[in-house]
N, C-alpha and C. Protein backbone atom coordinates (compact mmCIF):
# COMPACT_ATOMS: atom_id res chain seq x y z
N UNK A 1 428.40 223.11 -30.32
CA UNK A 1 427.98 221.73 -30.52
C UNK A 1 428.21 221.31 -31.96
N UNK A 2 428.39 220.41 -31.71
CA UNK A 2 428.80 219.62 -33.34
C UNK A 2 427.30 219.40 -34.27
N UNK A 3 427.44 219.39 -35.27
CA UNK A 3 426.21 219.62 -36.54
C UNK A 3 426.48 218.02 -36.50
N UNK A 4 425.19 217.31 -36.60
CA UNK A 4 424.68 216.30 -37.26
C UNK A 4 424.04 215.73 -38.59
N UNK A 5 423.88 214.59 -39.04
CA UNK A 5 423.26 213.95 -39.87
C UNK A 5 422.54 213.02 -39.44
N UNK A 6 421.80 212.66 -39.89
CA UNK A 6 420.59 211.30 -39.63
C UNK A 6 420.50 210.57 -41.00
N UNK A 7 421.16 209.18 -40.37
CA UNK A 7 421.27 208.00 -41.39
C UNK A 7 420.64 207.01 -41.35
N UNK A 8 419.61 207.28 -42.13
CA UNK A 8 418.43 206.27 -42.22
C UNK A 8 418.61 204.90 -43.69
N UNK A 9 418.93 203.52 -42.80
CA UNK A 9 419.30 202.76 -44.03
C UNK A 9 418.03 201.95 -43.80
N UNK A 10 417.59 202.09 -45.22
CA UNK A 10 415.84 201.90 -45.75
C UNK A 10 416.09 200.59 -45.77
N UNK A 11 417.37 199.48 -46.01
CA UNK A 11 417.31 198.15 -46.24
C UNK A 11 416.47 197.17 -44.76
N UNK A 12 416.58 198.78 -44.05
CA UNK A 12 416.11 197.59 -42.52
C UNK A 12 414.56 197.92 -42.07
N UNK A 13 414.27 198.94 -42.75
CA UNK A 13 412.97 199.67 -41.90
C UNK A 13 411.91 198.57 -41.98
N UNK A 14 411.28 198.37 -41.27
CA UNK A 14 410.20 197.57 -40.69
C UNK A 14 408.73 198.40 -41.27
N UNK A 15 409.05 199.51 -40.96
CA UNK A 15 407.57 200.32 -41.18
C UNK A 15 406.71 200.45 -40.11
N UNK A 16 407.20 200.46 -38.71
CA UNK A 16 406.76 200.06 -37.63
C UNK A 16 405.92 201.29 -37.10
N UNK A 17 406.13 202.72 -38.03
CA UNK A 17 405.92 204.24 -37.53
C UNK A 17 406.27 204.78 -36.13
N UNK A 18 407.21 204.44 -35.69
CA UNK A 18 408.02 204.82 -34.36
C UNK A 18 408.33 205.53 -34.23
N UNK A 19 408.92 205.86 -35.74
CA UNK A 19 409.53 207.51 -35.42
C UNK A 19 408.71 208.34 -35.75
N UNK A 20 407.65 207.89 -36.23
CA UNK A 20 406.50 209.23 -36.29
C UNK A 20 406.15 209.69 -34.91
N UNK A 21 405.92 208.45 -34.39
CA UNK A 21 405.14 208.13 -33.26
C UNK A 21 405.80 209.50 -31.94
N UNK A 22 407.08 208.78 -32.02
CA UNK A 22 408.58 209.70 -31.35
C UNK A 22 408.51 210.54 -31.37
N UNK A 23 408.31 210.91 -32.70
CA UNK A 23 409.10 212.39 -33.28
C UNK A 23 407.37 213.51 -32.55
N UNK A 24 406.44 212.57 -32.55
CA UNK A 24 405.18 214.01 -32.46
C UNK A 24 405.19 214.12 -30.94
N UNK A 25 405.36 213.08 -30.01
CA UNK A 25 405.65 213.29 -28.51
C UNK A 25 406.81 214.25 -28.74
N UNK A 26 407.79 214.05 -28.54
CA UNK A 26 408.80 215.34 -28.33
C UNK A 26 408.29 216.13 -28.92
N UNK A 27 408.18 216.77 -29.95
CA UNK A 27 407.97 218.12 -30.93
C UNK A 27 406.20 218.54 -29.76
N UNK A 28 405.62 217.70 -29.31
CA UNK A 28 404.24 217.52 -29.06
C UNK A 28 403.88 218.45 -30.28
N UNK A 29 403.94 217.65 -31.52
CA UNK A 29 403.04 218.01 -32.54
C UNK A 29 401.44 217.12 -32.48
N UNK A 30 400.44 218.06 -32.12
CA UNK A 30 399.14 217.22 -32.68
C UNK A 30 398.44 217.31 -33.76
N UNK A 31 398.76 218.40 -34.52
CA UNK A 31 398.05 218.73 -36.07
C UNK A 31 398.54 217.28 -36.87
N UNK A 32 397.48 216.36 -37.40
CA UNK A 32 397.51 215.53 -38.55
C UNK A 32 398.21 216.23 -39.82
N UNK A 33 398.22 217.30 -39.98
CA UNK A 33 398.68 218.34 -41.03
C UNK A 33 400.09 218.31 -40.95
N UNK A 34 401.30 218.05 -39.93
CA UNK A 34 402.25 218.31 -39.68
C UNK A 34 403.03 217.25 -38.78
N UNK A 35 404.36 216.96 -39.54
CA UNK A 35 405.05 215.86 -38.79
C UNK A 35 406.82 216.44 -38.51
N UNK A 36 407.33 216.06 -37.47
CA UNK A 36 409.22 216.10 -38.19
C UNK A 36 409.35 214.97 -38.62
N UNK A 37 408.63 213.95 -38.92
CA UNK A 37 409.21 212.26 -39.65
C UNK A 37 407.79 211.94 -40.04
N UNK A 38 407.82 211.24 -41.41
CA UNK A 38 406.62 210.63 -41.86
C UNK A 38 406.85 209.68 -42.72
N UNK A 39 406.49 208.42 -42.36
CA UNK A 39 406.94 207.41 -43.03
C UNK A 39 405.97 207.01 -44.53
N UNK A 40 406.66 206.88 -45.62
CA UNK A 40 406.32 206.80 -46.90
C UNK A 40 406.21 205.16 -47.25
N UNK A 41 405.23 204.67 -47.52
CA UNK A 41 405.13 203.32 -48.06
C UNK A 41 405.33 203.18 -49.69
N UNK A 42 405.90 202.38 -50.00
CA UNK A 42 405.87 201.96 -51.48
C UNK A 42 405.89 200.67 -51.71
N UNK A 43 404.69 200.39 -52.65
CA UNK A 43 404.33 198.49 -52.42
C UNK A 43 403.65 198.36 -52.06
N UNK A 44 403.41 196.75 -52.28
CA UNK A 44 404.39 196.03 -52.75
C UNK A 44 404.09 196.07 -54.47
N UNK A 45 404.86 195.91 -55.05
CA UNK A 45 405.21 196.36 -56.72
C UNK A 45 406.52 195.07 -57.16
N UNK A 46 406.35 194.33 -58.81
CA UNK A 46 407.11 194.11 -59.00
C UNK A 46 407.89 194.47 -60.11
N UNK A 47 408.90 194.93 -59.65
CA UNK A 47 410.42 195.23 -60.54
C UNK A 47 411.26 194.50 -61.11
N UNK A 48 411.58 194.65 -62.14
CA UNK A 48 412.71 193.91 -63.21
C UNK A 48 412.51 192.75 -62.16
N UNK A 49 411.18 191.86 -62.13
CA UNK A 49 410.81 190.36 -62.12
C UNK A 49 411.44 189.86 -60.00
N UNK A 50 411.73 191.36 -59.22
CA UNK A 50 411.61 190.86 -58.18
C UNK A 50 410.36 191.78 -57.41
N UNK A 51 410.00 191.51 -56.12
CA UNK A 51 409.19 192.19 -55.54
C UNK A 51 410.06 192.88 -54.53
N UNK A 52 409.00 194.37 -54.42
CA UNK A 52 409.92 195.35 -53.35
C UNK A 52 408.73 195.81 -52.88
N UNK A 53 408.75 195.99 -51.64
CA UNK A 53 407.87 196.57 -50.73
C UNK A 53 408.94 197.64 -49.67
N UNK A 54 408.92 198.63 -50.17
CA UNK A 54 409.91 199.44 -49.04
C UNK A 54 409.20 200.91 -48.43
N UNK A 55 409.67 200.82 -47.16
CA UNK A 55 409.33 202.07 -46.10
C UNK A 55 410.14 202.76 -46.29
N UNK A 56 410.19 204.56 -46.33
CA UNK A 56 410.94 205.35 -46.21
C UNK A 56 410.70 206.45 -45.17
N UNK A 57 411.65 206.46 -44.50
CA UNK A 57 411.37 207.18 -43.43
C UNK A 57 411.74 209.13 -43.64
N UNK A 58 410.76 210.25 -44.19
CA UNK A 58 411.26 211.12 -44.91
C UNK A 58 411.38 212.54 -43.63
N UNK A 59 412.47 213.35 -43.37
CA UNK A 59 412.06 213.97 -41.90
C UNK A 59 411.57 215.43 -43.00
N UNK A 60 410.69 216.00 -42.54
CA UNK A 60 410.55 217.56 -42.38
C UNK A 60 411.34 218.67 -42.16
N UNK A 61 410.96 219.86 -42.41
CA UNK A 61 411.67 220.99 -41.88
C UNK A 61 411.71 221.26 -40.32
N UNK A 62 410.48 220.55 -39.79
CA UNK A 62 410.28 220.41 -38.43
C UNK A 62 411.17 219.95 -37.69
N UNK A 63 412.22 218.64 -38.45
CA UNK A 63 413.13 218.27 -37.77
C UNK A 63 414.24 219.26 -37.33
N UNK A 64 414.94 218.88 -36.21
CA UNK A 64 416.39 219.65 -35.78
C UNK A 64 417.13 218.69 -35.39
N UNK A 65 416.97 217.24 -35.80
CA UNK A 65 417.50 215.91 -35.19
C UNK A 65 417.26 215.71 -33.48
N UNK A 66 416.25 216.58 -32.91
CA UNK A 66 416.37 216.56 -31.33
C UNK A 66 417.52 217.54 -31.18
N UNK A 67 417.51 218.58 -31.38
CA UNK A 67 419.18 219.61 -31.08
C UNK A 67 418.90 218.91 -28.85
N UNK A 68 418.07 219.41 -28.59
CA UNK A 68 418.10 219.72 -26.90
C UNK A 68 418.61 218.07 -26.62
N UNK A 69 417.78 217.46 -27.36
CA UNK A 69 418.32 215.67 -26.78
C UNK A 69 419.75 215.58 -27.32
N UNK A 70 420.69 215.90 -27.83
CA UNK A 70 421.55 215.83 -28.64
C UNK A 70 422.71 216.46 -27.74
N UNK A 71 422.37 217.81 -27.21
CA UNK A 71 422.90 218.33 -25.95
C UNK A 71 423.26 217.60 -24.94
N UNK A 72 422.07 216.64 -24.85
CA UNK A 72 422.22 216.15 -23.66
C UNK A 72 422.97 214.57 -23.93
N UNK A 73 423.43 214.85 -24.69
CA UNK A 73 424.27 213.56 -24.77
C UNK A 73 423.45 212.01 -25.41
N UNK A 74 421.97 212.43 -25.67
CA UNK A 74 420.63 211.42 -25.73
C UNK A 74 420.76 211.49 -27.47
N UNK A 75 420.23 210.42 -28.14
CA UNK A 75 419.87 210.34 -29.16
C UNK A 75 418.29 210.61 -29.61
N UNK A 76 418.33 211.74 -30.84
CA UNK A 76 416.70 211.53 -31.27
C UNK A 76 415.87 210.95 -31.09
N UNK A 77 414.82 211.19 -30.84
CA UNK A 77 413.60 210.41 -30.47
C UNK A 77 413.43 209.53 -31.03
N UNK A 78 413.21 209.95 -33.00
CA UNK A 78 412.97 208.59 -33.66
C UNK A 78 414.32 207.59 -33.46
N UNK A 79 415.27 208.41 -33.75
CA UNK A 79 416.46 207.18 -33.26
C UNK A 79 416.18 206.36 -32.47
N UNK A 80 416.19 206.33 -31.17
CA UNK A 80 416.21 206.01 -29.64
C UNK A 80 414.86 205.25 -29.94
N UNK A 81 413.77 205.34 -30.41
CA UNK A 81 412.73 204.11 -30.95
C UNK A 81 412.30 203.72 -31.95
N UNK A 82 413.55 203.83 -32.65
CA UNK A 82 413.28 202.85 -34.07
C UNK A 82 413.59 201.15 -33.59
N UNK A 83 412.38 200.61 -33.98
CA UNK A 83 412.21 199.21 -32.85
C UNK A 83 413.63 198.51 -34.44
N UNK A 84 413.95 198.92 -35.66
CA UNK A 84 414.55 198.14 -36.39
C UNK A 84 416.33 198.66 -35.97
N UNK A 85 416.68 199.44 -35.69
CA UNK A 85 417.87 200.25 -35.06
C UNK A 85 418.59 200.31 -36.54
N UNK A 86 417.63 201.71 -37.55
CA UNK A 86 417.69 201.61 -38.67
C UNK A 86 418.21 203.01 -38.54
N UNK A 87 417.92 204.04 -38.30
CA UNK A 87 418.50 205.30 -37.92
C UNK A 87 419.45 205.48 -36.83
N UNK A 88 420.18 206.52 -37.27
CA UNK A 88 421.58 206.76 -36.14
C UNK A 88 421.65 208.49 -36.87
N UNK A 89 421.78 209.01 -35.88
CA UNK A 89 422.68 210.69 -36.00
C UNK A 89 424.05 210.62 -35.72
N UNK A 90 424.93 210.61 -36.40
CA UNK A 90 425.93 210.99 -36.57
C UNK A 90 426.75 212.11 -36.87
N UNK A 91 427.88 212.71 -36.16
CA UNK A 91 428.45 213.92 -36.62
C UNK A 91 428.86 213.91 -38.08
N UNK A 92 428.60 215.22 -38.83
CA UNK A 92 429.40 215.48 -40.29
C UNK A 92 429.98 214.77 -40.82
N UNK A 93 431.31 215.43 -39.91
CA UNK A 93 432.56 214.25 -40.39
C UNK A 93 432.85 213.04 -40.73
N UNK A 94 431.58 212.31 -39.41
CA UNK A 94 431.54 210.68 -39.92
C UNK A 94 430.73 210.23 -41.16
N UNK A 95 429.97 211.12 -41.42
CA UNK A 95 429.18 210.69 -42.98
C UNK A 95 429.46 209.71 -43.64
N UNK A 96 430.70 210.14 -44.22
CA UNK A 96 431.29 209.29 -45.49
C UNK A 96 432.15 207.70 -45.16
N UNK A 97 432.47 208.03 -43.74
CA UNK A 97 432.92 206.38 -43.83
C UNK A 97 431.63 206.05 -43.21
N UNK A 98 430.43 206.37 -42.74
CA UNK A 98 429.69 205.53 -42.07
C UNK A 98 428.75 205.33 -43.39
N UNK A 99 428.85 206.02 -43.87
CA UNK A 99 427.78 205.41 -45.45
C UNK A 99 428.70 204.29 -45.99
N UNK A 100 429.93 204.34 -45.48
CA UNK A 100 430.75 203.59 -46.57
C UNK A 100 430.71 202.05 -45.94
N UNK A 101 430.76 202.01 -44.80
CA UNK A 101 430.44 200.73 -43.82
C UNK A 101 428.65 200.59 -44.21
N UNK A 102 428.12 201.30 -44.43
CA UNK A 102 426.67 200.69 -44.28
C UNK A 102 426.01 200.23 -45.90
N UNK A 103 426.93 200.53 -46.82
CA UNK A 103 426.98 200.27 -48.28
C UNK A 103 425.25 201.15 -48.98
N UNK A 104 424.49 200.55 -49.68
CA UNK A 104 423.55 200.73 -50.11
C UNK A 104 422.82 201.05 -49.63
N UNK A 105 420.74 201.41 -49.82
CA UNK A 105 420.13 201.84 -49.36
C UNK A 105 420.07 202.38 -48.33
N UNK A 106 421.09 203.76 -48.03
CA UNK A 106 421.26 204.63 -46.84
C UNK A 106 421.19 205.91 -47.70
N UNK A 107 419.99 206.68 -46.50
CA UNK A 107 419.51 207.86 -46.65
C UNK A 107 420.24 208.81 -46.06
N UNK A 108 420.81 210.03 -46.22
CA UNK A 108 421.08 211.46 -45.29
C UNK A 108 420.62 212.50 -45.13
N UNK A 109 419.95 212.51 -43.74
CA UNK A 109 419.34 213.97 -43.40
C UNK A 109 420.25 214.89 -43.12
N UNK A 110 420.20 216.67 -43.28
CA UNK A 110 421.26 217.17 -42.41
C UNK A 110 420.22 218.25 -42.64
N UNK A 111 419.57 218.78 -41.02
CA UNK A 111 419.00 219.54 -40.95
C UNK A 111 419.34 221.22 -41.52
């Protein structure tokens, strides 16, 4: 199977916690202590005279991007309900032109 990345572009996140939400049904993580995705707030704050309020969506060691959903041809949990369609797993290879189409504030996971 092909190795993935998870491209999370922070310019869209809502902060909606979906993929927390996602990510602890599949994993059925219930410890408060432990997540594969946990969304980070910052803000609202103002910077060189604009305001930024941004969500970051940060994954764990827990993550494996969904390997079994991934198999199956299905996208990650948090993927598949990020209500902003701000995350995508993508193979390796595509990394660099898909960061390159998505310009700025894009994150890369690679488990």
């Amino acid at each position: 199977m092909k190795k993935h990345a998870l491209l999370i572009d922070y310019k869209y996140c809502t902060g909606c916690h979906s993929c927390e939400l996602a990510c602890r049904q599949e994993k059925h993580i219930e410890s408060q202590d432990e997540w594969g995705i946990k969304l980070a707030e910052f803000g609202p704050e103002k910077l060189a005279g604009e305001w930024y309020w941004n969500y970051v969506a940060v994954p764990s060691s827990l993550c494996d991007l969904c390997e079994s959903r991934l198999e199956e041809g299905k996208k990650p949990a948090c993927v598949h309900h990020c209500l902003a369609k701000c995350m995508e797993a993508v193979p390796l290879e595509e990394v660099p032109v898909r960061l390159a189409e998505l310009g700025d504030g894009v994150a890369v996971f690679v488990p």
